[in-house]
N, C-alpha and C. Protein backbone atom coordinates (compact mmCIF):
# COMPACT_ATOMS: atom_id res chain seq x y z
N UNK A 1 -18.70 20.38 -4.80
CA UNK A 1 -17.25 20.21 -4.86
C UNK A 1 -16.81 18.76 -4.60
N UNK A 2 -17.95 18.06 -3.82
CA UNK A 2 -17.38 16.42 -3.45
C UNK A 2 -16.76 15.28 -4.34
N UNK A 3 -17.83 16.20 -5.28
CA UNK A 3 -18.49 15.26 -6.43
C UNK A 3 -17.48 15.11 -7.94
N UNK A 4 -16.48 17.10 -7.83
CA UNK A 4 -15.98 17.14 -8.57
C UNK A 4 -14.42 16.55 -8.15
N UNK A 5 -14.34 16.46 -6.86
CA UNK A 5 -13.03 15.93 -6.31
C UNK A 5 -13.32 14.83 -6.60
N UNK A 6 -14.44 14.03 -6.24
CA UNK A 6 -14.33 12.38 -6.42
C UNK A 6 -14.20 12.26 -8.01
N UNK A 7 -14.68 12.29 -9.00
CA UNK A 7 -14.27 12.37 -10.06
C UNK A 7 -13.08 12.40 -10.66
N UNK A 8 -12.08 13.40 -10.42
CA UNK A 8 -11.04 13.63 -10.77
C UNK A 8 -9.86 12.94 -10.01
N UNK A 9 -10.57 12.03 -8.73
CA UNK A 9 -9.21 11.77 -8.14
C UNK A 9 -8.16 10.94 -9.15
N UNK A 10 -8.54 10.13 -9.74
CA UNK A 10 -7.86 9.56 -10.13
C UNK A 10 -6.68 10.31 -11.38
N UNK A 11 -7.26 10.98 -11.98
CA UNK A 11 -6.80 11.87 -12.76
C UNK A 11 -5.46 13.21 -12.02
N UNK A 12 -5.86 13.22 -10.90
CA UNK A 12 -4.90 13.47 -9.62
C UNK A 12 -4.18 13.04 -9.76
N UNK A 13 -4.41 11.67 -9.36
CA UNK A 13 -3.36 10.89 -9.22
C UNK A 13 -2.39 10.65 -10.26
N UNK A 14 -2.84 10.06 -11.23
CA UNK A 14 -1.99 10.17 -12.55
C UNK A 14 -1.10 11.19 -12.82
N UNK A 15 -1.61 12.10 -12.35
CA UNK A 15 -0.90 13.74 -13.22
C UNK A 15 0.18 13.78 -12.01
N UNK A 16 -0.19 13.32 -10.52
CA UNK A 16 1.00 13.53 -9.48
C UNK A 16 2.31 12.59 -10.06
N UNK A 17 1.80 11.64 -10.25
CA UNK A 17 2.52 10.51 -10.38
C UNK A 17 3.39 11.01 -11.51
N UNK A 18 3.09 11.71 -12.78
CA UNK A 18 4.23 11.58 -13.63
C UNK A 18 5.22 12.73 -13.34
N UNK A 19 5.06 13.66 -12.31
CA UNK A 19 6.25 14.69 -12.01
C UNK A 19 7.15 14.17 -11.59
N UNK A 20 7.45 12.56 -10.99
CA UNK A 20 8.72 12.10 -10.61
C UNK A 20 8.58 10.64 -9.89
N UNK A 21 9.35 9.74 -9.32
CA UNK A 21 8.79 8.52 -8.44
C UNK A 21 8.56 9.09 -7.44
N UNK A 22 9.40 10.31 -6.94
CA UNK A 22 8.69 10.26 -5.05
C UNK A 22 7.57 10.72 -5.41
N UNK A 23 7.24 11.48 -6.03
CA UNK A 23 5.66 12.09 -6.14
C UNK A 23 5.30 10.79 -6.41
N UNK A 24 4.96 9.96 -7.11
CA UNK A 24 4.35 8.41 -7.39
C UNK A 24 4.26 7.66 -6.15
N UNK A 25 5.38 7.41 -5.62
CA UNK A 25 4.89 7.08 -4.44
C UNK A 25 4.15 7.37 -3.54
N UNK A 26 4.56 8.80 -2.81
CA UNK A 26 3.47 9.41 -2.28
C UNK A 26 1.91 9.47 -2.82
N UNK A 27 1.89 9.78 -3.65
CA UNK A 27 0.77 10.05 -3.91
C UNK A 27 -0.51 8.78 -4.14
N UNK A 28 0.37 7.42 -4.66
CA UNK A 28 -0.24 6.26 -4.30
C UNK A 28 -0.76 5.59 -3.25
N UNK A 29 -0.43 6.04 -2.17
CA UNK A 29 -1.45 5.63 -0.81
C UNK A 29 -2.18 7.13 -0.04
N UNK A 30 -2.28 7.83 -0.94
CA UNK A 30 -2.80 9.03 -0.10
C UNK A 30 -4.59 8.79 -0.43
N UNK A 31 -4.75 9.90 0.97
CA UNK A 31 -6.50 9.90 0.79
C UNK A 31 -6.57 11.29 0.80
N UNK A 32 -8.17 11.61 0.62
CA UNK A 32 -8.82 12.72 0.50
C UNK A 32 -10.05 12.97 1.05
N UNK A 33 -10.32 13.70 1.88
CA UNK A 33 -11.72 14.57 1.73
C UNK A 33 -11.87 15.84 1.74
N UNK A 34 -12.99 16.12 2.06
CA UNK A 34 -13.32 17.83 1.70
C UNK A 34 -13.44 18.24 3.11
N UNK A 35 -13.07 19.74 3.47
CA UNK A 35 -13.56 20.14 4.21
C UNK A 35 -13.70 22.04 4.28
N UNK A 36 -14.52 21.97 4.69
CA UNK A 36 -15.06 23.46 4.40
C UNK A 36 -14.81 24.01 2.95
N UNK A 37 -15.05 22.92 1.97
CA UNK A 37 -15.37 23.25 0.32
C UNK A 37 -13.56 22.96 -0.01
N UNK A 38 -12.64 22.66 0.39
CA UNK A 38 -11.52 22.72 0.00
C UNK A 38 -10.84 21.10 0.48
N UNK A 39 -10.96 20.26 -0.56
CA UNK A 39 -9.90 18.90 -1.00
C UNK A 39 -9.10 18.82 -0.77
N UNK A 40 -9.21 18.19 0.51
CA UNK A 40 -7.63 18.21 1.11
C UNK A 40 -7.35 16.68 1.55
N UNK A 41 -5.53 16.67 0.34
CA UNK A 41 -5.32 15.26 0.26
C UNK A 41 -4.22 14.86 1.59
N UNK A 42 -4.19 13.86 2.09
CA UNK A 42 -3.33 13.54 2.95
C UNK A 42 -3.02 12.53 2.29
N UNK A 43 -1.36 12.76 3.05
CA UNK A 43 0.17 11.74 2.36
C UNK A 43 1.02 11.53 3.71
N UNK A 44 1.65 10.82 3.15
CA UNK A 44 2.36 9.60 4.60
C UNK A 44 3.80 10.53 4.33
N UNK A 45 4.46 10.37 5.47
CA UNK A 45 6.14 10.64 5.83
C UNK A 45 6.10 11.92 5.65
N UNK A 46 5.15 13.10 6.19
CA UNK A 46 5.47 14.59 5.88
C UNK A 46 5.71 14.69 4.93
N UNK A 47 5.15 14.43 3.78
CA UNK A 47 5.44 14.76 2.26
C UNK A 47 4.91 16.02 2.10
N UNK A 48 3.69 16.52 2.81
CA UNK A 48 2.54 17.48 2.50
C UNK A 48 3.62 18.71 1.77
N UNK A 49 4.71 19.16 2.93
CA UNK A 49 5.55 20.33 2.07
C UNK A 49 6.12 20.18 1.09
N UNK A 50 6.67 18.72 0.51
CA UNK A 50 7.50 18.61 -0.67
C UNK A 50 6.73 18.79 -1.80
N UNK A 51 5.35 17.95 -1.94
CA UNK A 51 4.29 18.48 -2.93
C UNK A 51 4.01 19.77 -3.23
N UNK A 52 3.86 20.49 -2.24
CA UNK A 52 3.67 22.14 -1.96
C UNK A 52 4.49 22.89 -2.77
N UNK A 53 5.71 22.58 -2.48
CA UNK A 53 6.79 23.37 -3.05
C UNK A 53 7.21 22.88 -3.95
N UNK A 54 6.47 21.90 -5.08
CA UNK A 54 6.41 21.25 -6.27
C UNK A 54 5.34 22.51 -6.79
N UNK A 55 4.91 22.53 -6.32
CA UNK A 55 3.47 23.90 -6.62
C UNK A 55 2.52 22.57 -7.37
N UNK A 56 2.56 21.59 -6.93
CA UNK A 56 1.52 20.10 -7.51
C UNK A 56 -0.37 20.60 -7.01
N UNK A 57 -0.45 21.47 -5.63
CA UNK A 57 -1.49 21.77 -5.01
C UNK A 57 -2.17 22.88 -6.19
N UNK A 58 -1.41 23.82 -6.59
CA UNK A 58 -1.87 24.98 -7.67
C UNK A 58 -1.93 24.72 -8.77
N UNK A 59 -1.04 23.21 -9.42
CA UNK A 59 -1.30 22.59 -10.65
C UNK A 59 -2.20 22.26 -10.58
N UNK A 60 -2.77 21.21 -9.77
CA UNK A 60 -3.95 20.31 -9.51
C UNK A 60 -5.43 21.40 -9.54
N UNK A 61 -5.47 22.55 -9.40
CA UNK A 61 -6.49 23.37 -9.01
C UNK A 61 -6.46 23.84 -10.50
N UNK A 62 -5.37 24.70 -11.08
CA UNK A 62 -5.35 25.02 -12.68
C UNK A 62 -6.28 23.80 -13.71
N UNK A 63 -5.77 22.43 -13.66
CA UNK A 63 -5.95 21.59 -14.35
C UNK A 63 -7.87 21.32 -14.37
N UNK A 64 -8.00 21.28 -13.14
CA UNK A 64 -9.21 21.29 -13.07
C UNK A 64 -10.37 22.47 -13.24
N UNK A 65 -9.61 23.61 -13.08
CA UNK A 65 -10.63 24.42 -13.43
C UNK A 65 -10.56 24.78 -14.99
N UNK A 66 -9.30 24.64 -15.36
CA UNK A 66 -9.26 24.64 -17.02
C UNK A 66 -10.35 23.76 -17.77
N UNK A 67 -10.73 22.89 -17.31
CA UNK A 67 -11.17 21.19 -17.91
C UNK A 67 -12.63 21.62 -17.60
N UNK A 68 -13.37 22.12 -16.16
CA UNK A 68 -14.37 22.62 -16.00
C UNK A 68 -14.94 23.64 -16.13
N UNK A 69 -14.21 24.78 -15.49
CA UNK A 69 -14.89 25.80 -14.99
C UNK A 69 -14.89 26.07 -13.60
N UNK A 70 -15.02 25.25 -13.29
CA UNK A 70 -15.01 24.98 -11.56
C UNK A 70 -13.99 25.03 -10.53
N UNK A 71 -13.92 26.26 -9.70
CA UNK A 71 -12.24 26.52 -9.35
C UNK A 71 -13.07 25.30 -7.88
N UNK A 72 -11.25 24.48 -7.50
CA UNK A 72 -11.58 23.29 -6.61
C UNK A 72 -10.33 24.21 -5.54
N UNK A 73 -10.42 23.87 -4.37
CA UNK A 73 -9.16 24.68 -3.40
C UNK A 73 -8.59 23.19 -3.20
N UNK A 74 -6.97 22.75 -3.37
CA UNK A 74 -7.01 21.82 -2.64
C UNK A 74 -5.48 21.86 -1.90
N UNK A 75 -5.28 20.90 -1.01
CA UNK A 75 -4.30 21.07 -0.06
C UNK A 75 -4.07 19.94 0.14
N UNK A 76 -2.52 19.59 0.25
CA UNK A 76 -1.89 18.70 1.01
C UNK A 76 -1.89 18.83 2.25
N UNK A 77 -2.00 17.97 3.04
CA UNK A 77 -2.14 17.40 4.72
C UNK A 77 -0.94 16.49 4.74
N UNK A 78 -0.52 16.42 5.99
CA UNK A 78 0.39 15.52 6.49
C UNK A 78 -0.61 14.43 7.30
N UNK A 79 -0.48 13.16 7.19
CA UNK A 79 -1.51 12.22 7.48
C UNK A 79 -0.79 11.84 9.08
N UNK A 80 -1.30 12.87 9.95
CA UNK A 80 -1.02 12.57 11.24
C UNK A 80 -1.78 11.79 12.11
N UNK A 81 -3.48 12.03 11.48
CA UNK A 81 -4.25 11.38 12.86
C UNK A 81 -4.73 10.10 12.42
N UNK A 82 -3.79 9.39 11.10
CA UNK A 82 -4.73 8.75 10.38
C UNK A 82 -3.87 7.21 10.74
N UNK A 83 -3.87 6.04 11.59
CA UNK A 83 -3.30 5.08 11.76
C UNK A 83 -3.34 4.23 10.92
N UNK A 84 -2.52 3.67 10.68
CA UNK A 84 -2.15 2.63 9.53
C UNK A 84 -1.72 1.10 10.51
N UNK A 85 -2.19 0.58 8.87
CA UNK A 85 -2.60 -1.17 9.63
C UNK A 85 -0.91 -1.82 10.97
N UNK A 86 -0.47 -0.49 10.37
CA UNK A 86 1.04 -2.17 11.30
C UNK A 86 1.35 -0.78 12.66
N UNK A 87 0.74 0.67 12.67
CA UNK A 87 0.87 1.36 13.87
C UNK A 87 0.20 0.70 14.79
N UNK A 88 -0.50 -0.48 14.80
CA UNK A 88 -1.02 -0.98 16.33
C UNK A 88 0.32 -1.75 16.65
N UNK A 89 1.28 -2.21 16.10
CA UNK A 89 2.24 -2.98 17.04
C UNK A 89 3.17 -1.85 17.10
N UNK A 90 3.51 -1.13 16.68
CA UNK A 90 3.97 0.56 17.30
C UNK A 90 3.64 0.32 19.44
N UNK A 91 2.75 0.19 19.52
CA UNK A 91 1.91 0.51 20.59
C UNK A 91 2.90 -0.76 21.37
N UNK A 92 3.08 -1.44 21.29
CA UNK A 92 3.18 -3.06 22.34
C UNK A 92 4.96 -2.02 22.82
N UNK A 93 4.97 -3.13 24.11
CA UNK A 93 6.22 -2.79 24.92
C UNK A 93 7.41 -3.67 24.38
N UNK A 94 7.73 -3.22 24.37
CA UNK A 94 9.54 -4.46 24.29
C UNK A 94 9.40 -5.41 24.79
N UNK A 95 9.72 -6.52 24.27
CA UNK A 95 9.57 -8.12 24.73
C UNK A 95 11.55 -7.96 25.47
N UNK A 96 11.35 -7.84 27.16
CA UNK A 96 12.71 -7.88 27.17
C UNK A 96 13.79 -9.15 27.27
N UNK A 97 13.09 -10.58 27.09
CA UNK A 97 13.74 -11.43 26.75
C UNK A 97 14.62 -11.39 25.63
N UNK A 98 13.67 -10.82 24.75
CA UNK A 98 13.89 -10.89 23.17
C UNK A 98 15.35 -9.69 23.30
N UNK A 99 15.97 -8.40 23.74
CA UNK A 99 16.22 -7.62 23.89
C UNK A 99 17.68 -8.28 24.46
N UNK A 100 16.92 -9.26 25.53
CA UNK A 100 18.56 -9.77 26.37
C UNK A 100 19.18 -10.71 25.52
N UNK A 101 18.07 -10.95 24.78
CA UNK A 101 18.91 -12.29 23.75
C UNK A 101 19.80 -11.55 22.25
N UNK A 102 19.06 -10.20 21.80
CA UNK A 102 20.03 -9.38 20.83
C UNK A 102 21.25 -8.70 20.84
N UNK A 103 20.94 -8.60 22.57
CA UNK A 103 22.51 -8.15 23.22
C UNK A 103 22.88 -8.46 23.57
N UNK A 104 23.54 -10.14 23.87
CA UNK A 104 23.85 -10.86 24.77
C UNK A 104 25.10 -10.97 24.22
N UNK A 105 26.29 -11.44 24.88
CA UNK A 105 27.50 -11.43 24.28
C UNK A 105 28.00 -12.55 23.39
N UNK A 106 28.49 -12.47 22.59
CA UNK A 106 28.78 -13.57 21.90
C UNK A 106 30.30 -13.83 21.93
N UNK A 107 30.88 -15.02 21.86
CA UNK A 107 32.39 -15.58 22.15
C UNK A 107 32.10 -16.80 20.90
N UNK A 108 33.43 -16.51 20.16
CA UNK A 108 33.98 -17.55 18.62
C UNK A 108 35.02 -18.28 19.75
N UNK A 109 34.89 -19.47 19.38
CA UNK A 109 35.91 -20.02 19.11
C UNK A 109 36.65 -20.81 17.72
N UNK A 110 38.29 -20.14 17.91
CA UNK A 110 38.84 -20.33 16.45
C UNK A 110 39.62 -21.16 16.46
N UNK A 111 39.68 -22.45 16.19
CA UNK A 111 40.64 -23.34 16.05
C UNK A 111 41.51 -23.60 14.86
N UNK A 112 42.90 -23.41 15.16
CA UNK A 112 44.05 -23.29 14.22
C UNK A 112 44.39 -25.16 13.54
């Protein structure tokens, strides 16, 4: 099944991509692996249900077993445990200089 998911991802992808732009988007930074025989793709911003209820998960399984023979199980994931390059400054504390200086009061003066 690894072998037939790696193959086709791209073809995935393509076929997600033309049901609409949010599907395009999403579906352009998502990953995949297998687990317990069933391809399961993860996507950023809780998309996993909007694909779902596109029925894109039961297209994607039709398409491929039509083309092969080979029924594939696959599933959208919500990409929770998966950190992305700019979640490490997520992590840092508030610079509270920086904080006193965005809220600090400001006074115009308007000369007539």
């Amino acid at each position: 099944p690894e072998a037939l998911a790696e193959g086709y991802w791209e073809s995935i992808q393509t076929f997600v991509s033309q049901q609409s732009k949010v599907c395009a988007g999403v579906i352009s930074d998502a990953t995949w692996e297998m687990k317990d025989g069933k391809m399961q793709i993860f996507v950023k911003n809780n998309m996993a249900y909007y694909l779902s209820q596109k029925h894109l998960d039961d297209a994607i399984m039709n398409m491929i077993e039509m083309e092969t023979g080979s029924r594939l199980v696959v599933q959208f994931k919500n990409n929770r445990h998966r950190r992305t390059a700019n979640s490490r400054y997520d992590d840092r504390k508030p610079d509270k200089k920086a904080q006193k200086r965005a809220f600090a009061p400001r006074f115009f003066i308007i000369f007539n």
